[in-house]
PDB file of N, CA and C in Angstrom:
ATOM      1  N   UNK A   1       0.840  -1.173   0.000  1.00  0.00           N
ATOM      2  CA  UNK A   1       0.000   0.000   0.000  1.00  0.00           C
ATOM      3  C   UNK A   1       0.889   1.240   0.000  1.00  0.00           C
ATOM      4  N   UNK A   2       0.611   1.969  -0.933  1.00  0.00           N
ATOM      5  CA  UNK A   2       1.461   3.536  -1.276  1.00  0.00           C
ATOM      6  C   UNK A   2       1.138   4.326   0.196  1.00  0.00           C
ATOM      7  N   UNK A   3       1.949   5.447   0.611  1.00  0.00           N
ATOM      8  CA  UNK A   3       1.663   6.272   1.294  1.00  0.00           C
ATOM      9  C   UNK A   3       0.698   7.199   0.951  1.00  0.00           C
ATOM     10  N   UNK A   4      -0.206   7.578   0.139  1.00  0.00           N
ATOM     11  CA  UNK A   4      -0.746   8.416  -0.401  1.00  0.00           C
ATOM     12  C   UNK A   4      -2.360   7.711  -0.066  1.00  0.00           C
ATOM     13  N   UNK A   5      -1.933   6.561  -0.616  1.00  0.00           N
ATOM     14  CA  UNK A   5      -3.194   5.571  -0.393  1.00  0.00           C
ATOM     15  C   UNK A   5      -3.638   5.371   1.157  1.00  0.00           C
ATOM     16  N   UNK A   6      -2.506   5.103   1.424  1.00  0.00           N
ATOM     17  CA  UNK A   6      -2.785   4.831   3.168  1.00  0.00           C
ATOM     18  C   UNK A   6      -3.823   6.707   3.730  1.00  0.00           C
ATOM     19  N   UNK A   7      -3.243   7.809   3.452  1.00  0.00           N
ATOM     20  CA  UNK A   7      -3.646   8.559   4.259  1.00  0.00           C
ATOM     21  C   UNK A   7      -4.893   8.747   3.433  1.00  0.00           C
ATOM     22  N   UNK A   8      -4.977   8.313   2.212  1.00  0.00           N
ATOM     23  CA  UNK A   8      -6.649   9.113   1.089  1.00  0.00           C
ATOM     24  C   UNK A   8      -7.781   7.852   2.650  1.00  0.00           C
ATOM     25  N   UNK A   9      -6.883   6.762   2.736  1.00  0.00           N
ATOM     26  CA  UNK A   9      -8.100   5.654   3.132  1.00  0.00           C
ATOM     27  C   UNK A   9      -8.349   6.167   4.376  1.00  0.00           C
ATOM     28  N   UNK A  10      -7.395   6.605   5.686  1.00  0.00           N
ATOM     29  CA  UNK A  10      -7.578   7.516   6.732  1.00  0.00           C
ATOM     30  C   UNK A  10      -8.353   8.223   6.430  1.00  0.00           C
ATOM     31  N   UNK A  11      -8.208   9.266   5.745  1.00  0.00           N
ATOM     32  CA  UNK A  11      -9.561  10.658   5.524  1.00  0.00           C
ATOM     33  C   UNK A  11     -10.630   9.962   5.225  1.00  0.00           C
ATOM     34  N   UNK A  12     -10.682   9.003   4.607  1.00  0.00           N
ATOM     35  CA  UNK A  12     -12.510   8.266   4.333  1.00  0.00           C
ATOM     36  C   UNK A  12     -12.575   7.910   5.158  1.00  0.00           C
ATOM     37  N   UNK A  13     -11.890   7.455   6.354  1.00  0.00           N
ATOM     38  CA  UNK A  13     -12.771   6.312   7.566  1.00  0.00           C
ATOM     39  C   UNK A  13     -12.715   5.065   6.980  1.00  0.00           C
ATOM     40  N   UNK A  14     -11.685   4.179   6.378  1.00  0.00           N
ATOM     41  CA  UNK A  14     -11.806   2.952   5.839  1.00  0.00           C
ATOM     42  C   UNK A  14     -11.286   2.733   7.262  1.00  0.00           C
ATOM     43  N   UNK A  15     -10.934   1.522   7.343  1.00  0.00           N
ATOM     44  CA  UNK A  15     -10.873   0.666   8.896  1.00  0.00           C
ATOM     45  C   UNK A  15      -9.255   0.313   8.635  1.00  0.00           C
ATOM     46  N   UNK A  16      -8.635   1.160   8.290  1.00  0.00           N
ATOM     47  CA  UNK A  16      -7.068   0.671   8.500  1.00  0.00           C
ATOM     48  C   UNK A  16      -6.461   1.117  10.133  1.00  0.00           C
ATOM     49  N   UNK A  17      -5.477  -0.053  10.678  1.00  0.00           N
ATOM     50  CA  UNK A  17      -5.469  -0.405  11.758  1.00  0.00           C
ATOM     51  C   UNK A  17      -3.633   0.307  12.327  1.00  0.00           C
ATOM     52  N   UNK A  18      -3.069  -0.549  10.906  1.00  0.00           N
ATOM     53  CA  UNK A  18      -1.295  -0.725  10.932  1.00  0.00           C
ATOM     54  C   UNK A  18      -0.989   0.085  10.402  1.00  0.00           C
ATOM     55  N   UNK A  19       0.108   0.895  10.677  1.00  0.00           N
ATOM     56  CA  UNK A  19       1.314   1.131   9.453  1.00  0.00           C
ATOM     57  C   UNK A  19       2.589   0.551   9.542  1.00  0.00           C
ATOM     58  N   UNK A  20       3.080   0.169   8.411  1.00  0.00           N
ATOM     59  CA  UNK A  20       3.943  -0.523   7.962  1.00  0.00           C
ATOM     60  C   UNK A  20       5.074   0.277   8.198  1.00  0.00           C
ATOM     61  N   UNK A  21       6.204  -0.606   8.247  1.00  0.00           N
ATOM     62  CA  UNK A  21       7.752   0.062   8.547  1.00  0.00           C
ATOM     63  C   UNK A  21       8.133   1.372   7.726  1.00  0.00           C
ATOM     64  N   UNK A  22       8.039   1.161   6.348  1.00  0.00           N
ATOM     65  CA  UNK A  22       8.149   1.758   4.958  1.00  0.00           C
ATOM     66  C   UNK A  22       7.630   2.902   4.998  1.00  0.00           C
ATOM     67  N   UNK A  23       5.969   2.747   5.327  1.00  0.00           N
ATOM     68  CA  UNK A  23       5.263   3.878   5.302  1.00  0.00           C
ATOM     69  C   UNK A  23       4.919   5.043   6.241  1.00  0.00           C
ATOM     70  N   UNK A  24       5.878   4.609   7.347  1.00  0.00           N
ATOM     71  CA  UNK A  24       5.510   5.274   8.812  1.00  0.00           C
ATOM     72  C   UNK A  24       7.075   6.205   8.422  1.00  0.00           C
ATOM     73  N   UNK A  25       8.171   5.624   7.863  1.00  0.00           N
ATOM     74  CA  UNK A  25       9.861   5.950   7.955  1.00  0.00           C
ATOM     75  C   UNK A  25       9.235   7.241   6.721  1.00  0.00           C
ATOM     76  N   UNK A  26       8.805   7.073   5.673  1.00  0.00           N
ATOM     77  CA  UNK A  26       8.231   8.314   4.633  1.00  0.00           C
ATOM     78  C   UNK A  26       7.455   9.135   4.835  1.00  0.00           C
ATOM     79  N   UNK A  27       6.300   8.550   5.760  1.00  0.00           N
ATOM     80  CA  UNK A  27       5.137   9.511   6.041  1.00  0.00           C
ATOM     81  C   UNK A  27       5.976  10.777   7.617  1.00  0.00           C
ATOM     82  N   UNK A  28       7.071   9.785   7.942  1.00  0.00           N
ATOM     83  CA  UNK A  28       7.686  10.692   9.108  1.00  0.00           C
ATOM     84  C   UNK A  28       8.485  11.952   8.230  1.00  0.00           C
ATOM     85  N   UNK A  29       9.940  11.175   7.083  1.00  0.00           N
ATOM     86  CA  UNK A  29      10.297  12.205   6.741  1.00  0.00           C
ATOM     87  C   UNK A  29       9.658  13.636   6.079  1.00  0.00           C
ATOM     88  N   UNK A  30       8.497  12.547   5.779  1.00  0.00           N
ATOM     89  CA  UNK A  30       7.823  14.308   4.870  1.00  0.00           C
ATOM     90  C   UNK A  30       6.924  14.756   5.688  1.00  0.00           C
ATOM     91  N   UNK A  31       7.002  14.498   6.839  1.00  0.00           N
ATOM     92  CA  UNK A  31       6.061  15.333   7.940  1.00  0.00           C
ATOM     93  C   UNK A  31       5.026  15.243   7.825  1.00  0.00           C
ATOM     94  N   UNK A  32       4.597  13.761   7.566  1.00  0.00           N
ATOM     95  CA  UNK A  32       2.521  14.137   6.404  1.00  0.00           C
ATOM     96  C   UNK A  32       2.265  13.115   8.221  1.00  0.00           C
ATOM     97  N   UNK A  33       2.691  13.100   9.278  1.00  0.00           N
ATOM     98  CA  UNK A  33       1.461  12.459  10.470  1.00  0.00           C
ATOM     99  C   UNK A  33       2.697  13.163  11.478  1.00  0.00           C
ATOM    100  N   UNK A  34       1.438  12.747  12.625  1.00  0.00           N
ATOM    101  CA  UNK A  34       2.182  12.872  14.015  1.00  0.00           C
ATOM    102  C   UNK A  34       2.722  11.723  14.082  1.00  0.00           C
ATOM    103  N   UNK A  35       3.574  11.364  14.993  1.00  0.00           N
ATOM    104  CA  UNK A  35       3.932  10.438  16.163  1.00  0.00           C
ATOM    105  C   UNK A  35       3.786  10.592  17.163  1.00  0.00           C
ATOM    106  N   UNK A  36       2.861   9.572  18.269  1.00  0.00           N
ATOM    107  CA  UNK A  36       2.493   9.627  18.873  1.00  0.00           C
ATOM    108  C   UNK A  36       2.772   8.600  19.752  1.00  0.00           C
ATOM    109  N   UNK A  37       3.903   8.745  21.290  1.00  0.00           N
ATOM    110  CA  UNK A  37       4.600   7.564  22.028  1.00  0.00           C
ATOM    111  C   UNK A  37       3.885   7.449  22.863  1.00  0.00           C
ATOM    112  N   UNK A  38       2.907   6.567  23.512  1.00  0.00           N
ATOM    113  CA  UNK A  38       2.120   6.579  24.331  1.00  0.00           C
ATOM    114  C   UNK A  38       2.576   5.685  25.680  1.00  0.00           C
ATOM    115  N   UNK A  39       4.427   5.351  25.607  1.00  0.00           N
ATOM    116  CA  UNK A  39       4.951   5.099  26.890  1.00  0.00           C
ATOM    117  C   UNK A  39       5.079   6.197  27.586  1.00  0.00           C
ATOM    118  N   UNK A  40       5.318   5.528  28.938  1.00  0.00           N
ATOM    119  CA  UNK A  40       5.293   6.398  29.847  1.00  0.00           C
ATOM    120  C   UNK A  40       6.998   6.970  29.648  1.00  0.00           C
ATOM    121  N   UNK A  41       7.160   8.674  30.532  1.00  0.00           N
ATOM    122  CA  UNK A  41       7.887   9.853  30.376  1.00  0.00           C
ATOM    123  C   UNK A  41       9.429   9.246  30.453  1.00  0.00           C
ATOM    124  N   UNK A  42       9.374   8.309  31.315  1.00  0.00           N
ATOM    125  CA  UNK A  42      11.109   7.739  31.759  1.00  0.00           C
ATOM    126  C   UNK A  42      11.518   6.578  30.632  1.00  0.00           C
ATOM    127  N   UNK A  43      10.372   6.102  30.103  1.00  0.00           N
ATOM    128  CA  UNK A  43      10.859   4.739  28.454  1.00  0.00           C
ATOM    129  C   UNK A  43      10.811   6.282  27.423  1.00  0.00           C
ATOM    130  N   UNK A  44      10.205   7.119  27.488  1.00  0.00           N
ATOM    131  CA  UNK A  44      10.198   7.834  26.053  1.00  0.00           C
ATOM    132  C   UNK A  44      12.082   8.748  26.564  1.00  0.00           C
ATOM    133  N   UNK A  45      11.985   9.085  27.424  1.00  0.00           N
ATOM    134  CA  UNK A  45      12.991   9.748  27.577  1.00  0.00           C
ATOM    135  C   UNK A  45      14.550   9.405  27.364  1.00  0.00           C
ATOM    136  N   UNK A  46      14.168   7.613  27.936  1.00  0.00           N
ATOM    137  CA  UNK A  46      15.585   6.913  27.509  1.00  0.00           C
ATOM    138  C   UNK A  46      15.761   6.824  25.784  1.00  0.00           C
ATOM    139  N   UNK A  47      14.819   7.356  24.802  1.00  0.00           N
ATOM    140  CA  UNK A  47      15.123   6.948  24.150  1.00  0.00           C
ATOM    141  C   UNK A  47      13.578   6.796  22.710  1.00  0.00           C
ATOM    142  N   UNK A  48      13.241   8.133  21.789  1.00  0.00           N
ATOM    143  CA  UNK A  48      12.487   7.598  20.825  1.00  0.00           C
ATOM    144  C   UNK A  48      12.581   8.425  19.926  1.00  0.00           C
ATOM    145  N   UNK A  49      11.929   7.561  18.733  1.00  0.00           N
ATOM    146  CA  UNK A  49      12.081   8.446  17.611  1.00  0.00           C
ATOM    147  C   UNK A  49      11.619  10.235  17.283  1.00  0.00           C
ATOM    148  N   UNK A  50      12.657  10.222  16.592  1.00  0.00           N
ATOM    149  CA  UNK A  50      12.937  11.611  16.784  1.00  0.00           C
ATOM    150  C   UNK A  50      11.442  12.292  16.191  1.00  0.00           C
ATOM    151  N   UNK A  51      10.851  13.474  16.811  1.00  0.00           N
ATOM    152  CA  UNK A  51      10.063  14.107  16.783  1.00  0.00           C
ATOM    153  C   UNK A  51       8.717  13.919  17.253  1.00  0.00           C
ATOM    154  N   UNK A  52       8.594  12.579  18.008  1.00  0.00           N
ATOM    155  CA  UNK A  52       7.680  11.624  18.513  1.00  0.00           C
ATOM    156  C   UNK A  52       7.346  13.042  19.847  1.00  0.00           C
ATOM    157  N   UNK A  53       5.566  12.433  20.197  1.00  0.00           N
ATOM    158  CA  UNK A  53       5.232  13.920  21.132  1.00  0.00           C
ATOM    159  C   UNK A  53       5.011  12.217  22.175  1.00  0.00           C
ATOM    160  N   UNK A  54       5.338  13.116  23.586  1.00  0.00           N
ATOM    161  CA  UNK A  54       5.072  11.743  24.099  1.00  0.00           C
ATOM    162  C   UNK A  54       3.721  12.048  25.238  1.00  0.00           C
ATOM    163  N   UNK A  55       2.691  10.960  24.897  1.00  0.00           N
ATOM    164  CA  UNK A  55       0.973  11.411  25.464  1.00  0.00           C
ATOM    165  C   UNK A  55       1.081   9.608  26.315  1.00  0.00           C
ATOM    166  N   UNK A  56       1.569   9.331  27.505  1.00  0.00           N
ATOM    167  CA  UNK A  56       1.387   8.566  28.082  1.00  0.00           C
ATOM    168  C   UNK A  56      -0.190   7.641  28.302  1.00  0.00           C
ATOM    169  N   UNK A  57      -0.192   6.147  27.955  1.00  0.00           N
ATOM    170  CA  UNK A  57      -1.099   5.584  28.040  1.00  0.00           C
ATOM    171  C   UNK A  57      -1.804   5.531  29.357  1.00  0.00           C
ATOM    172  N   UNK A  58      -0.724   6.066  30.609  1.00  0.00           N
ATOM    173  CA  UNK A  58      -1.684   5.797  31.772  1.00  0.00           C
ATOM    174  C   UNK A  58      -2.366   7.358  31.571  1.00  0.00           C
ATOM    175  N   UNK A  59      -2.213   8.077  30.939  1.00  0.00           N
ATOM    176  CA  UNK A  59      -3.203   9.418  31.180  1.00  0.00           C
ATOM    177  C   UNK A  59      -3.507   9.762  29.674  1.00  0.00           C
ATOM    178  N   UNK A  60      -4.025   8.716  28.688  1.00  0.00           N
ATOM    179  CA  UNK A  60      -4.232   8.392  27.341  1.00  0.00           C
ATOM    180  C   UNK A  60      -5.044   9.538  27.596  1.00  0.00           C
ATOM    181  N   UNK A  61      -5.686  10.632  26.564  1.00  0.00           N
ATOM    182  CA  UNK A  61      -6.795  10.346  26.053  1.00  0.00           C
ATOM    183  C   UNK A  61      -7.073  11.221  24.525  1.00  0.00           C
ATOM    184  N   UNK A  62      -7.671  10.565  23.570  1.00  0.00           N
ATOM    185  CA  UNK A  62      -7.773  10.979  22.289  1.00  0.00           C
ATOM    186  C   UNK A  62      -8.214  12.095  22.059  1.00  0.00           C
ATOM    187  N   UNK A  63      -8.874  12.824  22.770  1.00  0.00           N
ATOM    188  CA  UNK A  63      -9.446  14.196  22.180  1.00  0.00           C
ATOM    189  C   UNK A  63      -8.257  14.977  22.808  1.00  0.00           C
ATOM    190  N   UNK A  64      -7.117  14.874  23.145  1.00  0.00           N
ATOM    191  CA  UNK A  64      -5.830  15.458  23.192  1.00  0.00           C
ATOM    192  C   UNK A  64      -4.797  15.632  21.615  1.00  0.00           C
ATOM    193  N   UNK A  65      -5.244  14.568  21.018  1.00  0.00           N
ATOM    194  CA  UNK A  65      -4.390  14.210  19.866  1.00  0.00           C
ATOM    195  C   UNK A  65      -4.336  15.544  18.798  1.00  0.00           C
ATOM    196  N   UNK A  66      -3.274  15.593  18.318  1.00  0.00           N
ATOM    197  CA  UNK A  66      -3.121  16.197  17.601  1.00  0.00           C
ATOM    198  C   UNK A  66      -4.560  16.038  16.383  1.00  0.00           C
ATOM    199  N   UNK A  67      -4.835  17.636  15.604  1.00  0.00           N
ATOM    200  CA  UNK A  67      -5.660  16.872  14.505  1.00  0.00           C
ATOM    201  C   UNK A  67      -5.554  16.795  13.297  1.00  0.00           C
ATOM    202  N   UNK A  68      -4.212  18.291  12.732  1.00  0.00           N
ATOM    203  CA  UNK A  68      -3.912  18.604  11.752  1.00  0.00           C
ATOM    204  C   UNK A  68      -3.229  17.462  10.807  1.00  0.00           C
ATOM    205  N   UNK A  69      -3.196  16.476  11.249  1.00  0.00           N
ATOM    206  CA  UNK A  69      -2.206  15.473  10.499  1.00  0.00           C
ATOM    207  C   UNK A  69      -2.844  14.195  10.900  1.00  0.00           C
ATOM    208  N   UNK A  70      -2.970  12.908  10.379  1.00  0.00           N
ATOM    209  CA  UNK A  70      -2.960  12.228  10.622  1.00  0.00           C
ATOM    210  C   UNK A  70      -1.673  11.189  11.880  1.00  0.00           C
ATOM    211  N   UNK A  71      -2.292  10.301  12.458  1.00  0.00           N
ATOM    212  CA  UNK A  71      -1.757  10.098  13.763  1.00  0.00           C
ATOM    213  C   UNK A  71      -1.143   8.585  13.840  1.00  0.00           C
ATOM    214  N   UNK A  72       0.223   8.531  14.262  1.00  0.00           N
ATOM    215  CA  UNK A  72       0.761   7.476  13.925  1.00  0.00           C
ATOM    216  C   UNK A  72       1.128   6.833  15.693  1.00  0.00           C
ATOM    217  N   UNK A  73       0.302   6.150  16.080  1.00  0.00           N
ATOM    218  CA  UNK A  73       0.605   5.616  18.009  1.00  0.00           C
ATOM    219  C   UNK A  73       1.625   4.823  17.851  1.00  0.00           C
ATOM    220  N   UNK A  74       2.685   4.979  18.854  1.00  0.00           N
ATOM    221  CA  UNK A  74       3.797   4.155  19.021  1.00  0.00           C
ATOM    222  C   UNK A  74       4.421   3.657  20.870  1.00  0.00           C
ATOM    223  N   UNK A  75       4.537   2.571  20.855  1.00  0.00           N
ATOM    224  CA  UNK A  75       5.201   2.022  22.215  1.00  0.00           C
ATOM    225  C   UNK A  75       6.307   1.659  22.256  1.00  0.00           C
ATOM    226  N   UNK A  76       6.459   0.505  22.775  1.00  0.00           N
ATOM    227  CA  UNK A  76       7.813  -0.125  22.866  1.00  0.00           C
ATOM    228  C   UNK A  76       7.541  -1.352  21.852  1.00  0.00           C
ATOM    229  N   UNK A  77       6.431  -2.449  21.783  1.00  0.00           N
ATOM    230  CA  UNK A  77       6.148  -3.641  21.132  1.00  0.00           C
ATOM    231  C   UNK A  77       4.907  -3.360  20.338  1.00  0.00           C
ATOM    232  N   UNK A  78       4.070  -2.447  20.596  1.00  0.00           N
ATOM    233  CA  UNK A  78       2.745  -2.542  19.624  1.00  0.00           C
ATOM    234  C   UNK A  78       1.495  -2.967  20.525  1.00  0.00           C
ATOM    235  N   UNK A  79       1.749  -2.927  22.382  1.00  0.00           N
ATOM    236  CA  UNK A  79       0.577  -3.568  23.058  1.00  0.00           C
ATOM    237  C   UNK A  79       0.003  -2.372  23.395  1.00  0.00           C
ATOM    238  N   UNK A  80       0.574  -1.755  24.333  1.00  0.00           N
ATOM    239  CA  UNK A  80      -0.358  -0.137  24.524  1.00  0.00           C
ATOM    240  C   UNK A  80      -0.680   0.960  23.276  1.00  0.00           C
ATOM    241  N   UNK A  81       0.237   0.954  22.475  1.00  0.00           N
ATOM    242  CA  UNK A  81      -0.173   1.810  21.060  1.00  0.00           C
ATOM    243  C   UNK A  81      -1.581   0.832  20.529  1.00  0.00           C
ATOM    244  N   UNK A  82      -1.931  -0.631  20.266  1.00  0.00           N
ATOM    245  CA  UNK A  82      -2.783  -0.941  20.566  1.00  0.00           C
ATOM    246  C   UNK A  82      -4.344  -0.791  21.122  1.00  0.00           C
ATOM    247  N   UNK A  83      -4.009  -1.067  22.493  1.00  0.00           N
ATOM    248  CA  UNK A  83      -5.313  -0.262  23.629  1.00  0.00           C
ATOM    249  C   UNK A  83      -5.298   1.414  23.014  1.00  0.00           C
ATOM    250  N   UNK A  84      -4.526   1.833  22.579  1.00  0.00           N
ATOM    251  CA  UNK A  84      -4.379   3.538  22.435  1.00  0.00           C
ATOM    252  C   UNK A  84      -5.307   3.857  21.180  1.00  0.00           C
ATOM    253  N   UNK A  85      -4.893   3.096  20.308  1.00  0.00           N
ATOM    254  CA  UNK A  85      -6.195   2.930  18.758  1.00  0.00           C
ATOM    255  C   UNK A  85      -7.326   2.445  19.327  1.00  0.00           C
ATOM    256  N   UNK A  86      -7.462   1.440  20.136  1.00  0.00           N
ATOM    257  CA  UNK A  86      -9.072   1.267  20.214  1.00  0.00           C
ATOM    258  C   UNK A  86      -9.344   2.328  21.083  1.00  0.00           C
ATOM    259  N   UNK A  87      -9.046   3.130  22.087  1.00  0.00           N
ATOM    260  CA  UNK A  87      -9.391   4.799  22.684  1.00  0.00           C
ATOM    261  C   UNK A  87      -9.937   5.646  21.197  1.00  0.00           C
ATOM    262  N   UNK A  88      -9.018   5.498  20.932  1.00  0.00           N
ATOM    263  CA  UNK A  88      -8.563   6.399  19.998  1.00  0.00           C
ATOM    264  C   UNK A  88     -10.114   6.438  18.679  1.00  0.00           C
ATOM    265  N   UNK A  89     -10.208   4.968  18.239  1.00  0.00           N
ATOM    266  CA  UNK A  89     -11.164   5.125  17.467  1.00  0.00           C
ATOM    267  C   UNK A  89     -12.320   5.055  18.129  1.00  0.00           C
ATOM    268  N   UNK A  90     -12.791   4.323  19.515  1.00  0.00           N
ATOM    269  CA  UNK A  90     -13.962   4.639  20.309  1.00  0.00           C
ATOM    270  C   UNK A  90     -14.394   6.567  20.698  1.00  0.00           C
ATOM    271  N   UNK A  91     -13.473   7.052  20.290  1.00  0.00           N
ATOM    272  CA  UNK A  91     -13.784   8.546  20.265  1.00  0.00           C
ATOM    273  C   UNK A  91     -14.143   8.754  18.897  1.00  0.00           C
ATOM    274  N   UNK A  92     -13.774   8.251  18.252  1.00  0.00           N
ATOM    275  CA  UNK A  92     -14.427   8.535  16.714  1.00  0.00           C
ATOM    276  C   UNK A  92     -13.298   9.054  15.497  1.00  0.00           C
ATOM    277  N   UNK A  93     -12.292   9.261  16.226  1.00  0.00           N
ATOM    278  CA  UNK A  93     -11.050   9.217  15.794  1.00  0.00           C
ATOM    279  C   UNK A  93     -10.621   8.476  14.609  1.00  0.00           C
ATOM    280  N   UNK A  94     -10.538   8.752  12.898  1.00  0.00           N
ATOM    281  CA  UNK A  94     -10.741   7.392  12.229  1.00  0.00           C
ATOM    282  C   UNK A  94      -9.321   7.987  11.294  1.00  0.00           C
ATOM    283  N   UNK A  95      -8.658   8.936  11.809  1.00  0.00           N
ATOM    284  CA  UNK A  95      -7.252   8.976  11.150  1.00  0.00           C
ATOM    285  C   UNK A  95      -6.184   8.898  12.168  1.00  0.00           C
ATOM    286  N   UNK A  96      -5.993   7.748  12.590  1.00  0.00           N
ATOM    287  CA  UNK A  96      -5.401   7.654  14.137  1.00  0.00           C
ATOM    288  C   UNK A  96      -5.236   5.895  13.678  1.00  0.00           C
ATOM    289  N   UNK A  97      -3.474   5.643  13.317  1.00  0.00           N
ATOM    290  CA  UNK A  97      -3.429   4.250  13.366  1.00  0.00           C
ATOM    291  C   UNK A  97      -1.913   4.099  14.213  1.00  0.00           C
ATOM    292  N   UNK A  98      -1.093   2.736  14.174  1.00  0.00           N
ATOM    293  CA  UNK A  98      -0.613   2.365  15.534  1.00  0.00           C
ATOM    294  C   UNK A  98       0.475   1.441  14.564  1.00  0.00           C
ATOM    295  N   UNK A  99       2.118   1.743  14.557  1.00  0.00           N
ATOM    296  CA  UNK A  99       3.138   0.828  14.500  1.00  0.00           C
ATOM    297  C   UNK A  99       3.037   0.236  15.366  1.00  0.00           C
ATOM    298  N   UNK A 100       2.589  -1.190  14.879  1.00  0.00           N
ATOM    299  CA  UNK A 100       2.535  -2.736  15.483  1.00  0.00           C
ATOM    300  C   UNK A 100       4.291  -2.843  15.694  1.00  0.00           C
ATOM    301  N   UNK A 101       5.053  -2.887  15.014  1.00  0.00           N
ATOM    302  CA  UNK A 101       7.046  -3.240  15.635  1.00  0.00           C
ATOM    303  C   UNK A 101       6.928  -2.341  17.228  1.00  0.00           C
ATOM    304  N   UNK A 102       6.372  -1.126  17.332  1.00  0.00           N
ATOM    305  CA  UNK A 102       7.018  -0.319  18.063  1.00  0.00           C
ATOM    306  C   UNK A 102       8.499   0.133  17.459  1.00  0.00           C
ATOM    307  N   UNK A 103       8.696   1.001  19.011  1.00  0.00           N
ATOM    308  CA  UNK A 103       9.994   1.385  18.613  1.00  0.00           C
ATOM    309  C   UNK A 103      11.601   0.545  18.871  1.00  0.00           C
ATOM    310  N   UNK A 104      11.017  -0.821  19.460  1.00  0.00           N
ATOM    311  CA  UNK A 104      11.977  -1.555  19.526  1.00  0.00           C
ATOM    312  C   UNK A 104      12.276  -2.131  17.674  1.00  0.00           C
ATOM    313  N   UNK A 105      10.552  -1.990  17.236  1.00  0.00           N
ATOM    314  CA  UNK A 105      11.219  -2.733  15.830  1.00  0.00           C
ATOM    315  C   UNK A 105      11.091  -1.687  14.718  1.00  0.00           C
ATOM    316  N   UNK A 106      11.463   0.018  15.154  1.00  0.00           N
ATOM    317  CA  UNK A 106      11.802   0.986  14.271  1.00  0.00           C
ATOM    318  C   UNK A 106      13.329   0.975  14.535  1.00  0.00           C
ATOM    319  N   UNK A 107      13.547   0.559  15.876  1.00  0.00           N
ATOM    320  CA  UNK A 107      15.214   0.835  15.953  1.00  0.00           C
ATOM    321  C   UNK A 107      15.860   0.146  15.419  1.00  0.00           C
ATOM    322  N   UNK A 108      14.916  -1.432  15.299  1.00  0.00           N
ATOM    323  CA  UNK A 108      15.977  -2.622  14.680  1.00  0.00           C
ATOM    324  C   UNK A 108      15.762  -2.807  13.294  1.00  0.00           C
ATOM    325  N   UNK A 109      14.938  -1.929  12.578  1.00  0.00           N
ATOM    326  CA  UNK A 109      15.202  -1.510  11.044  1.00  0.00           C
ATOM    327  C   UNK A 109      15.860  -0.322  10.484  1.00  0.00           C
ATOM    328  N   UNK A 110      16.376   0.153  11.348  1.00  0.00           N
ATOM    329  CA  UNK A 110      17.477   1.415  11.302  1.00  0.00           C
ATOM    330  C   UNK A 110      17.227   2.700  11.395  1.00  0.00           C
ATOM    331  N   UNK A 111      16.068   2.640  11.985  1.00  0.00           N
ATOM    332  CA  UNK A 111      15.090   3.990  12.472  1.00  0.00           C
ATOM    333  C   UNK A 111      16.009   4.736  13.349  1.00  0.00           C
ATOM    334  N   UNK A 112      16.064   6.195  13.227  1.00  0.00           N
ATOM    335  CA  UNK A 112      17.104   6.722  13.960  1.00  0.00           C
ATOM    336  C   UNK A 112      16.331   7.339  15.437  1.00  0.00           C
ATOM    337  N   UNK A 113      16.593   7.058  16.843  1.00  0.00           N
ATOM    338  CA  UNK A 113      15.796   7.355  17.777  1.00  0.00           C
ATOM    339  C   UNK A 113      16.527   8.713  18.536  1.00  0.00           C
ATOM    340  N   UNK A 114      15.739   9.207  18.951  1.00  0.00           N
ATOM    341  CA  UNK A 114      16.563  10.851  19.584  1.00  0.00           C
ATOM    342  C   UNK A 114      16.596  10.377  21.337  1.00  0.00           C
ATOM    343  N   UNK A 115      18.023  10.413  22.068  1.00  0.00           N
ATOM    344  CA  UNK A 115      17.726  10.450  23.839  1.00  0.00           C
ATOM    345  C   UNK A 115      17.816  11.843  23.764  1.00  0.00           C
TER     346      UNK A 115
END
């Protein structure tokens, strides 16, 4: 799936869930979504991708989210970015999706992370 495609299907409300390694590393450089780290302040601090805003899952909540851009949730493995999309779309939220790797598996595809 193209990056272009991915965000046209976001703006309709199609039911996309993931983004892919590829499309999260392009959609970051050209600034077309947020990132959004929803670990808590002392895991984001040791360590995440660069420009990531960090909105902790224990004090989640979606009508905080950025809106101008489409919204990319990120953790450490893909379990709380997870719970964070279903928040996220139970608010009605339908351009709001979630790197399943996390940032353990942006770092181990050569994702550059900011301490």
């Amino acid at each position: 799936m193209s990056l272009s495609s991915l965000f046209a299907m976001l703006k309709g409300g199609t039911s996309v869930t993931a983004m892919e390694h590829d499309e999260l590393q392009k959609a970051h450089l050209a600034g077309a979504c947020h990132i959004v780290d929803v670990r808590e302040p002392h895991e984001y601090a040791a360590g995440h991708i660069a420009g990531a805003i960090n909105h902790p899952l224990s004090q989640f909540d979606p009508l905080l989210l950025p809106k101008d851009k489409a919204v990319v949730l990120v953790c450490q493995a893909g379990g709380r970015s997870a719970r964070a999309l279903g928040l996220a779309h139970e608010a009605g939220r339908t351009d709001v999706v979630h790197y399943a790797p996390g940032t353990g598996g942006w770092k181990a595809r050569g994702g550059a992370m900011k301490l």
